[in-house]
Protein backbone atom coordinates (compact mmCIF):
# COMPACT_ATOMS: atom_id res chain seq x y z
CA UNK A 1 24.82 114.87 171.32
CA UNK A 2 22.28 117.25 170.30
CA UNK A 3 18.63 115.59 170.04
CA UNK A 4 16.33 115.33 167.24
CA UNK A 5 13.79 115.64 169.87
CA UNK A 6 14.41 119.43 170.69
CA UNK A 7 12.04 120.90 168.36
CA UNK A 8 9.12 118.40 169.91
CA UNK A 9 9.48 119.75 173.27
CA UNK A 10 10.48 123.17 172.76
CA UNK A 11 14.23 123.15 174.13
CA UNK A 12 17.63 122.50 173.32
CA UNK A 13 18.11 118.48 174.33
CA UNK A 14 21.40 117.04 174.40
CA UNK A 15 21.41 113.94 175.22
CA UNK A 16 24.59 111.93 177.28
CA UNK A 17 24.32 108.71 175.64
CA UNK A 18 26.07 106.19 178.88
CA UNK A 19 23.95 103.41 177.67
CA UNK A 20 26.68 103.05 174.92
CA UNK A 21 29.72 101.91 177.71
CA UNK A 22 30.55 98.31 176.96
CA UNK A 23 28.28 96.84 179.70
CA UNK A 24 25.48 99.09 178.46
CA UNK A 25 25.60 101.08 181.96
CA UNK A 26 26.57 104.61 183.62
CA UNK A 27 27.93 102.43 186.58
CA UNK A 28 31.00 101.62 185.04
CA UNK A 29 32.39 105.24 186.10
CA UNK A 30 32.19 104.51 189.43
CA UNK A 31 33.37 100.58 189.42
CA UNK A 32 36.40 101.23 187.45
CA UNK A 33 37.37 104.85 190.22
CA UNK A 34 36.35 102.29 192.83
CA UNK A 35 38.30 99.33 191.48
CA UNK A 36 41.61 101.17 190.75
CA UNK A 37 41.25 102.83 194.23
CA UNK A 38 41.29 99.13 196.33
CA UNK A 39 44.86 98.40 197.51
CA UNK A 40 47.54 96.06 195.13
CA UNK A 41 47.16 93.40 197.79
CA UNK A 42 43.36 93.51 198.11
CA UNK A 43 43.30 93.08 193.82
CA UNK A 44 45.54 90.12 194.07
CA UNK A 45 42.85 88.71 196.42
CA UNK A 46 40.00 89.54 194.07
CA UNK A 47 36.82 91.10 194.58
CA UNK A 48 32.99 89.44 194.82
CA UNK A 49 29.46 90.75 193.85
CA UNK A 50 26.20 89.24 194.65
CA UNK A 51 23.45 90.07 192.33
CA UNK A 52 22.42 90.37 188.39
CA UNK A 53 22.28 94.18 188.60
CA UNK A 54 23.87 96.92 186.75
CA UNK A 55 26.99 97.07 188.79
CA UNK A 56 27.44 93.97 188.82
CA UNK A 57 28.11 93.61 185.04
CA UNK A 58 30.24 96.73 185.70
CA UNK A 59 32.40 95.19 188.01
CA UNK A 60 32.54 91.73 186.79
CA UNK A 61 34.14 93.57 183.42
CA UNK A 62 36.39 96.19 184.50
CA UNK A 63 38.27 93.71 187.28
CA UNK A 64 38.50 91.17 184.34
CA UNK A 65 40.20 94.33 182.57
CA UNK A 66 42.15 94.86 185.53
CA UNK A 67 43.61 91.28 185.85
CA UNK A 68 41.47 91.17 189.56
CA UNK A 69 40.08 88.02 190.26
CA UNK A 70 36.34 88.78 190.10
CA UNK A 71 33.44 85.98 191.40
CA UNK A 72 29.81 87.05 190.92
CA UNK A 73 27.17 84.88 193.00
CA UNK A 74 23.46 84.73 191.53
CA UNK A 75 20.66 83.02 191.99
CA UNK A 76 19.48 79.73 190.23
CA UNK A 77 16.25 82.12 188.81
CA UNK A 78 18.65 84.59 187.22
CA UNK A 79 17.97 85.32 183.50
CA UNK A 80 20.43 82.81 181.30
CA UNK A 81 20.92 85.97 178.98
CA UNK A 82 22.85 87.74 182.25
CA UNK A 83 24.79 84.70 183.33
CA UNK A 84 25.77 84.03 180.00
CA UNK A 85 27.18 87.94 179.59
CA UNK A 86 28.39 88.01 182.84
CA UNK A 87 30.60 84.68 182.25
CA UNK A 88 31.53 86.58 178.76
CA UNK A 89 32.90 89.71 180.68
CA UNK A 90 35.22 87.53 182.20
CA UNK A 91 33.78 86.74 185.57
CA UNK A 92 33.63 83.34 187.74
CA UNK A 93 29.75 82.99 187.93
CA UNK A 94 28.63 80.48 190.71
CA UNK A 95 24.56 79.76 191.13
CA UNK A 96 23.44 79.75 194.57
CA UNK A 97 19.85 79.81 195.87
CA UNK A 98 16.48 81.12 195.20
CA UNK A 99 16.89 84.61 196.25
CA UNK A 100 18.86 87.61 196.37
CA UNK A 101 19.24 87.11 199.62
CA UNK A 102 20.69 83.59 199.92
CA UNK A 103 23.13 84.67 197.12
CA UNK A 104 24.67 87.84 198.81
CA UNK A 105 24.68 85.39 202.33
CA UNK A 106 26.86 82.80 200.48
CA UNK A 107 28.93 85.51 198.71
CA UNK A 108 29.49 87.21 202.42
CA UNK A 109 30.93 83.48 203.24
CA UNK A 110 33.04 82.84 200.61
CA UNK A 111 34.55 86.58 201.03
CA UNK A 112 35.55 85.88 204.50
CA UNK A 113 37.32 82.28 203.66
CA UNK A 114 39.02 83.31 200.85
CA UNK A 115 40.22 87.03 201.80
CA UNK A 116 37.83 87.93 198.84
CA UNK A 117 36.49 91.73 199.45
CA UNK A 118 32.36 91.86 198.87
CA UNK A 119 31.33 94.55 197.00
CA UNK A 120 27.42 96.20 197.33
CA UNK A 121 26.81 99.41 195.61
CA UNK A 122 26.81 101.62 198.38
CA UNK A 123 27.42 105.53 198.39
CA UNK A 124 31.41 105.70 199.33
CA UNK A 125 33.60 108.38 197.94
CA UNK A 126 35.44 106.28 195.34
CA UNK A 127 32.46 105.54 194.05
CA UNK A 128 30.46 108.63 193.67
CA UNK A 129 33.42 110.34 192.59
CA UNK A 130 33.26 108.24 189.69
CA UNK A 131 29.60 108.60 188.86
CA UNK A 132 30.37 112.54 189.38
CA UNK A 133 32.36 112.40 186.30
CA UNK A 134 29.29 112.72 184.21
CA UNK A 135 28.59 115.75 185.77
CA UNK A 136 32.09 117.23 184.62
CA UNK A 137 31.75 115.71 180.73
CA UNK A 138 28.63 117.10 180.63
CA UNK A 139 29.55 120.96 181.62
CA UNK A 140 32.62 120.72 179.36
CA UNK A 141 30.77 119.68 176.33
CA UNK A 142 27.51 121.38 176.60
CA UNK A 143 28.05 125.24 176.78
CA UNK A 144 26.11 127.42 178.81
CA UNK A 145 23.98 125.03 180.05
CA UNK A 146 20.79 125.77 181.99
CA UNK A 147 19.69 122.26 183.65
CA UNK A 148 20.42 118.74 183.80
CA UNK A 149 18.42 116.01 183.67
CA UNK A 150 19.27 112.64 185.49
CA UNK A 151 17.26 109.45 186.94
CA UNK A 152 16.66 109.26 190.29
CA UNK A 153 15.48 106.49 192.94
CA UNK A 154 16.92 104.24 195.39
CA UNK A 155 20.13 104.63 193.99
CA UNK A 156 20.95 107.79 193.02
CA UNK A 157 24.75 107.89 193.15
CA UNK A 158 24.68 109.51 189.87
CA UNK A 159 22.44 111.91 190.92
CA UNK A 160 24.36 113.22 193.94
CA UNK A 161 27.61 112.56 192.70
CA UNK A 162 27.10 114.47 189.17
CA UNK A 163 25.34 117.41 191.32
CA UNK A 164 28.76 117.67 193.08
CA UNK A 165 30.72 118.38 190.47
CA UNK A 166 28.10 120.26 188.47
CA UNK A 167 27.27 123.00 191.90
CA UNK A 168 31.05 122.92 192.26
CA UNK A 169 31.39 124.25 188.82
CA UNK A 170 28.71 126.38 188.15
CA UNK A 171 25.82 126.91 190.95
CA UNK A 172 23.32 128.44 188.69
CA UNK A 173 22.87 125.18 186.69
CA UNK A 174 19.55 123.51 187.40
CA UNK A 175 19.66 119.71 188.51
CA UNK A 176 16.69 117.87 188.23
CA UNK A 177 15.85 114.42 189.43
CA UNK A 178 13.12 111.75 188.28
CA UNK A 179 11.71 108.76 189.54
CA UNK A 180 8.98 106.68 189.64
CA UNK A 181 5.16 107.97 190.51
CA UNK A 182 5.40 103.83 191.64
CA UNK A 183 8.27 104.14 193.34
CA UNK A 184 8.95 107.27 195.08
CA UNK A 185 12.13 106.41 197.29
CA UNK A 186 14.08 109.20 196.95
CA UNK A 187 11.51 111.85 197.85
CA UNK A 188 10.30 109.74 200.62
CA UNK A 189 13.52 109.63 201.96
CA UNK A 190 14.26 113.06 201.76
CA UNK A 191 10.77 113.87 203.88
CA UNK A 192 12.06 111.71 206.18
CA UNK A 193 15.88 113.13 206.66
CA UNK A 194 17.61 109.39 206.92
CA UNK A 195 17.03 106.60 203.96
CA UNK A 196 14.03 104.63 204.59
CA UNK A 197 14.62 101.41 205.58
CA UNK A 198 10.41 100.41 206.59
CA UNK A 199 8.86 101.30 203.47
CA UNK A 200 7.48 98.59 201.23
CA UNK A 201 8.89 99.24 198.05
CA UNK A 202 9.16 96.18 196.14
CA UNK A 203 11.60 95.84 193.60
CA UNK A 204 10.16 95.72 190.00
CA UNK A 205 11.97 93.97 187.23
CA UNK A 206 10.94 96.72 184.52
CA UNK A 207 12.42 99.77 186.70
CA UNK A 208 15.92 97.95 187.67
CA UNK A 209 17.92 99.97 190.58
CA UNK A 210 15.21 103.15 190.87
CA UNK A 211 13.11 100.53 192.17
CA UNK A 212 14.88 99.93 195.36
CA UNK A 213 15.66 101.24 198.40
CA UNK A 214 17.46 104.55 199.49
CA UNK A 215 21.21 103.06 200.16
CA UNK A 216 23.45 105.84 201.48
CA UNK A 217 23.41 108.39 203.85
CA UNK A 218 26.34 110.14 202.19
CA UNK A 219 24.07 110.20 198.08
CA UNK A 220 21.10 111.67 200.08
CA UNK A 221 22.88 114.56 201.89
CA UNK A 222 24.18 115.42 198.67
CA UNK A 223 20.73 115.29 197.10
CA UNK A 224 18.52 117.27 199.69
CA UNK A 225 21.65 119.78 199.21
CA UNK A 226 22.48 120.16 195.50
CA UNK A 227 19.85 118.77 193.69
CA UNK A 228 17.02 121.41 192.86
CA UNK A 229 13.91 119.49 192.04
CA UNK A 230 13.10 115.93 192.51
CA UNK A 231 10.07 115.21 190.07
CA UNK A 232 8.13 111.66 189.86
CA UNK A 233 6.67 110.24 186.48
CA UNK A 234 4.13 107.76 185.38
CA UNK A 235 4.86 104.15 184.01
CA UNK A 236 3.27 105.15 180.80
CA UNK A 237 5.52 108.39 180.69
CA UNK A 238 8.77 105.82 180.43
CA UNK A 239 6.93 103.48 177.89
CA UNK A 240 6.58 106.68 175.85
CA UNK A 241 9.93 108.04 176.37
CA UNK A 242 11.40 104.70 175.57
CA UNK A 243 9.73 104.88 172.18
CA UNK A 244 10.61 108.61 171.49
CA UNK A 245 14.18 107.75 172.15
CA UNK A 246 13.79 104.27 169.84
CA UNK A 247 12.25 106.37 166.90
CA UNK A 248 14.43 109.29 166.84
CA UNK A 249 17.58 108.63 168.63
CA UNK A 250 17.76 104.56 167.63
CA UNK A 251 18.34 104.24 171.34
CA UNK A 252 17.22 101.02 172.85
CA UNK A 253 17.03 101.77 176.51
CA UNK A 254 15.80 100.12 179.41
CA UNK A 255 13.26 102.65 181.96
CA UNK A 256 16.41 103.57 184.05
CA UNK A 257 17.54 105.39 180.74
CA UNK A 258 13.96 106.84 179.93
CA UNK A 259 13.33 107.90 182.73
CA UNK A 260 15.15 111.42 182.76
CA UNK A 261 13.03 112.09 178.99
CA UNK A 262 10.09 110.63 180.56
CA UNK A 263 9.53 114.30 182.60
CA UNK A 264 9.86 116.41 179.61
CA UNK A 265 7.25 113.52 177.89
CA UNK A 266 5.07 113.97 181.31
CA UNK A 267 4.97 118.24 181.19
CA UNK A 268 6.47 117.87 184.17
CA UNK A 269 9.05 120.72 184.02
CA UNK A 270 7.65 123.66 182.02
CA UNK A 271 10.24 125.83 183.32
CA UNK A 272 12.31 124.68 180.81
CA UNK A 273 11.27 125.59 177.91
CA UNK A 274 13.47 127.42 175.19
CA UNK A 275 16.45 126.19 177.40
CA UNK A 276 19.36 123.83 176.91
CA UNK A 277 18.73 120.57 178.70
CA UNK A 278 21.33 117.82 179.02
CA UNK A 279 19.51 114.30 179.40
CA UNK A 280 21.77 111.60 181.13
CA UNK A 281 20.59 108.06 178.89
CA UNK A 282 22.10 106.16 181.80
CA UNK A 283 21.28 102.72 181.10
CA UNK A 284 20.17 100.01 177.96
CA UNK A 285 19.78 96.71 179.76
CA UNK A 286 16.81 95.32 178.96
CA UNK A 287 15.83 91.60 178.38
CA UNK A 288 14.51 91.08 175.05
CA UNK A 289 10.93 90.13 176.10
CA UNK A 290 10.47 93.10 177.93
CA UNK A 291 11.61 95.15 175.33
CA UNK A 292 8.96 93.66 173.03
CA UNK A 293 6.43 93.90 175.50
CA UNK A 294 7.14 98.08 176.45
CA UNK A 295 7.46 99.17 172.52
CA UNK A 296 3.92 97.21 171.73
CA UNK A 297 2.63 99.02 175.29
CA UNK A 298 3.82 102.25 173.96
CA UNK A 299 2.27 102.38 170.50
CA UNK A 300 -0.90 101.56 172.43
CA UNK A 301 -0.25 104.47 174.72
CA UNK A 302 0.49 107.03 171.75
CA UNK A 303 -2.31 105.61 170.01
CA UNK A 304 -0.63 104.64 166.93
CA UNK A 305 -2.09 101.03 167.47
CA UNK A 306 -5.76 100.72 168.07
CA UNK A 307 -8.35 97.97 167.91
CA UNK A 308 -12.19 98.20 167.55
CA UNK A 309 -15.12 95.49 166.77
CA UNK A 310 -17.84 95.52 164.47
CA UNK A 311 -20.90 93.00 162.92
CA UNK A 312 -21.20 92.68 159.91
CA UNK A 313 -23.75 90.63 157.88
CA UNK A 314 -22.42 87.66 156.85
CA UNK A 315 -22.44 87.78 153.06
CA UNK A 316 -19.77 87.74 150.46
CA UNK A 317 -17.90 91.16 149.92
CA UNK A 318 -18.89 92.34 153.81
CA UNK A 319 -15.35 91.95 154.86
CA UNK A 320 -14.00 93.58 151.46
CA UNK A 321 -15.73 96.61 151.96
CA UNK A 322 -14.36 97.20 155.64
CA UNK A 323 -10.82 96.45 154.47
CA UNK A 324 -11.55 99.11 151.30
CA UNK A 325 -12.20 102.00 154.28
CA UNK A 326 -9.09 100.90 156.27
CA UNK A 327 -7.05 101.15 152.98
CA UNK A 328 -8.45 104.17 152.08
CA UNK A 329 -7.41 105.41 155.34
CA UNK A 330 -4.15 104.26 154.91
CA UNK A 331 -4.58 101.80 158.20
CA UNK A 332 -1.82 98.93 158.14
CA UNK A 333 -3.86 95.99 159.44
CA UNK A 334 -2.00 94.62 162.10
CA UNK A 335 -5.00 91.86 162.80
CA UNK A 336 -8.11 90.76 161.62
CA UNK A 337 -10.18 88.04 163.43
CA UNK A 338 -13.74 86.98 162.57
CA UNK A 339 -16.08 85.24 165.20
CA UNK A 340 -19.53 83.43 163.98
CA UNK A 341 -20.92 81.17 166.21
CA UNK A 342 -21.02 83.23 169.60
CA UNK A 343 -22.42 85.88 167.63
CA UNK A 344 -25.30 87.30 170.63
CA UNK A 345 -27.04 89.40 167.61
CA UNK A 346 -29.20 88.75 164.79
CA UNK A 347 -28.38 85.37 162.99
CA UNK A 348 -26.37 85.15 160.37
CA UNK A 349 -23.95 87.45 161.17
CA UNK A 350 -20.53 87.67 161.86
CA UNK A 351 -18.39 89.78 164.62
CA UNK A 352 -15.33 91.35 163.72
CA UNK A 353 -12.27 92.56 165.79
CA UNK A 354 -9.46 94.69 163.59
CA UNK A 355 -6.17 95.70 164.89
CA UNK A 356 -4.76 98.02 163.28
CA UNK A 357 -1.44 100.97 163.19
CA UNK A 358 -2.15 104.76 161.99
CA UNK A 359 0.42 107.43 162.34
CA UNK A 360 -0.58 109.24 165.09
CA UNK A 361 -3.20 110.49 167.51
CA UNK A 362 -4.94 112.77 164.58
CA UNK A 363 -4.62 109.58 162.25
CA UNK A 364 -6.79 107.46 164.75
CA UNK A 365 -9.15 110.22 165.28
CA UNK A 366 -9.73 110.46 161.28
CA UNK A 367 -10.25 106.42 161.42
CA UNK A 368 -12.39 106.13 163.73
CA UNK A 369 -14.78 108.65 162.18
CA UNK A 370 -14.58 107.60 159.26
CA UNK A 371 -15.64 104.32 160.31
CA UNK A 372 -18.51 105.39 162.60
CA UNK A 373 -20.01 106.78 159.60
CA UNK A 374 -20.19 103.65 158.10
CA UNK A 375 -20.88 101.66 160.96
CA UNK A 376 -22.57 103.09 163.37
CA UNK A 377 -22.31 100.24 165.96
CA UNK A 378 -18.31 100.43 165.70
CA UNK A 379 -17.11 99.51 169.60
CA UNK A 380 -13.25 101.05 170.42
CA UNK A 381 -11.34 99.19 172.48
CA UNK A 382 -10.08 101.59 175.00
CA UNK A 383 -6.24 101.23 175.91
């Protein structure tokens, strides 16, 4: 679909909106090639998963579609929300353990007892075939298209298996991975020829899967071949993107899905400006919390919520004549607190913290001048 955002950052953005399949994931391409791929007496068996990931949910639906028994082990400190939709998808859920670990031991067990095959999301044919399909949609409905956009990391199946078929059908389109500046697996790896398998890259809940580590030989031969640029982004890039895509696109995405934005949001690929850019949106799983959390985060970023402290004298109408200026400046107040007896100035005065929203970067500026004219001592809170 063609972006709102386009005129913002100087290109023509289409964006390939995967965070809409039914699991809310690009990785149901590759589960449902890989799942109709496993031989008739391997589905009667049924299939097992160990972890609350992405794939997971993918496969835990589309063998419930496919009348294949499906188990999925997690551990006892898995979100409720994810057991819950993982039971709703049709899958045999079982709790084991503390960690990931203990739960993809127990699942290795019960595969070998029952006949069960254990699934990981590993870089086998089947499976980036399936990812590569993106890569195909995406030439056929975007027409003469200069680059493509897609998130990167540990597990960049998409990546290499979408570069396949892109090369394949046109070599002069540009594609363009993007990870984490926090994370940098895939460009480590790539220095280093093999996956890396020492590095200490911890595995953080807000990233998801381009937080971990490089899993196949096969994705990142692909990648050092096909893929043109690998770029890395900040934190606060994706907490921006997110809210771009949020405002204009009413996509709720997790950073997996802002991620690919989040380089265009960065400046991180001038090169493309005044072309047409397809965007893969690859993923909207985020826990409610966190979403709450990253949206209030990324107002503060784009300074469109600021808070500053002032002291005022502590007589009647003080306080009216502060909130006169903020409506005047047509500040929503967000949050007004007054504090009296830890005051350290002269007595009989009060200390007052405002938060507050403005519409943008130039709004805030305006404020905050405005307000320094009338008090002087005004102190910003800095994000």
């Amino acid at each position: 679909q063609y972006s709102r955002l386009s005129k913002q950052y100087g290109m023509d953005i289409y964006l390939k909106k995967e965070f809409l399949q039914y699991t809310g994931s690009v990785k149901e391409r590759g589960v449902l090639y890989l799942l109709t791929s496993l031989p008739q007496d391997q589905q009667r068996k049924g299939v097992i998963v160990a972890s609350d990931s992405n794939f997971s949910m993918a496969v835990a639906y589309h063998a419930s579609e496919l009348r294949i028994p499906v188990f999925v082990i997690m551990s006892t400190n898995t979100s409720p929300a994810r057991v819950k939709m993982c039971r709703e998808y049709g899958a045999m859920v079982i709790s084991y353990g503390t960690t990931a670990k203990d739960s993809q031991t127990h699942a290795r067990r019960l595969a070998q007892e029952n006949g069960y095959l254990y699934l990981e999301e590993e870089d086998s044919a089947a499976y980036l075939s399936g990812l590569g399909t993106v890569g195909l949609e995406v030439y056929e409905q975007v027409p003469k298209l200069d680059a493509v956009i897609f998130p990167a990391g540990g597990h960049c199946g998409l990546l290499a298996g979408s570069a396949a078929a892109l090369k394949h059908l046109n070599p002069h389109v540009s594609v363009i991975g993007v990870e984490s500046e926090s994370f940098p697996v895939l460009q480590e790896s790539l220095k280093a020829g093999h996956p890396i398998e020492d590095r200490d890259f911890k595995n953080h809940h807000f990233y998801g899967d381009v937080s971990g580590l490089c899993f196949g030989s096969n994705s990142l031969q692909l990648t050092g071949k096909l893929v043109d640029k690998v770029v890395a982004v900040r934190e606060e890039d994706v907490l921006i993107s997110m809210l771009r895509l949020l405002e204009y696109e009413r996509a709720t995405v997790d950073a997996e899905g802002a991620i690919g934005l989040a380089a265009l949001v960065a400046g991180k690929l001038p090169e493309l400006k005044g072309k047409r850019v397809a965007i893969i949106i690859c993923s909207g799983n985020l826990e409610l919390h966190l979403l709450q959390q990253c949206i209030a985060r990324a107002l503060t970023l784009d300074s469109r919520v600021c808070r500053f402290s002032l002291v005022l004298s502590d007589c009647p109408g003080d306080i009216s004549k502060l909130l006169e200026i903020l409506a005047r400046e047509e500040a929503r107040v967000l949050d007004i607190k007054q504090e009296r007896m830890f005051v350290t100035s002269e007595l009989f005065t009060v200390k007052v913290t405002c938060t507050v929203e403005t519409r943008d970067k130039i709004h805030t500026a305006q404020l905050r001048n405005a307000l320094l004219e009338r008090y002087p001592t005004a102190a910003w809170t800095e994000r």
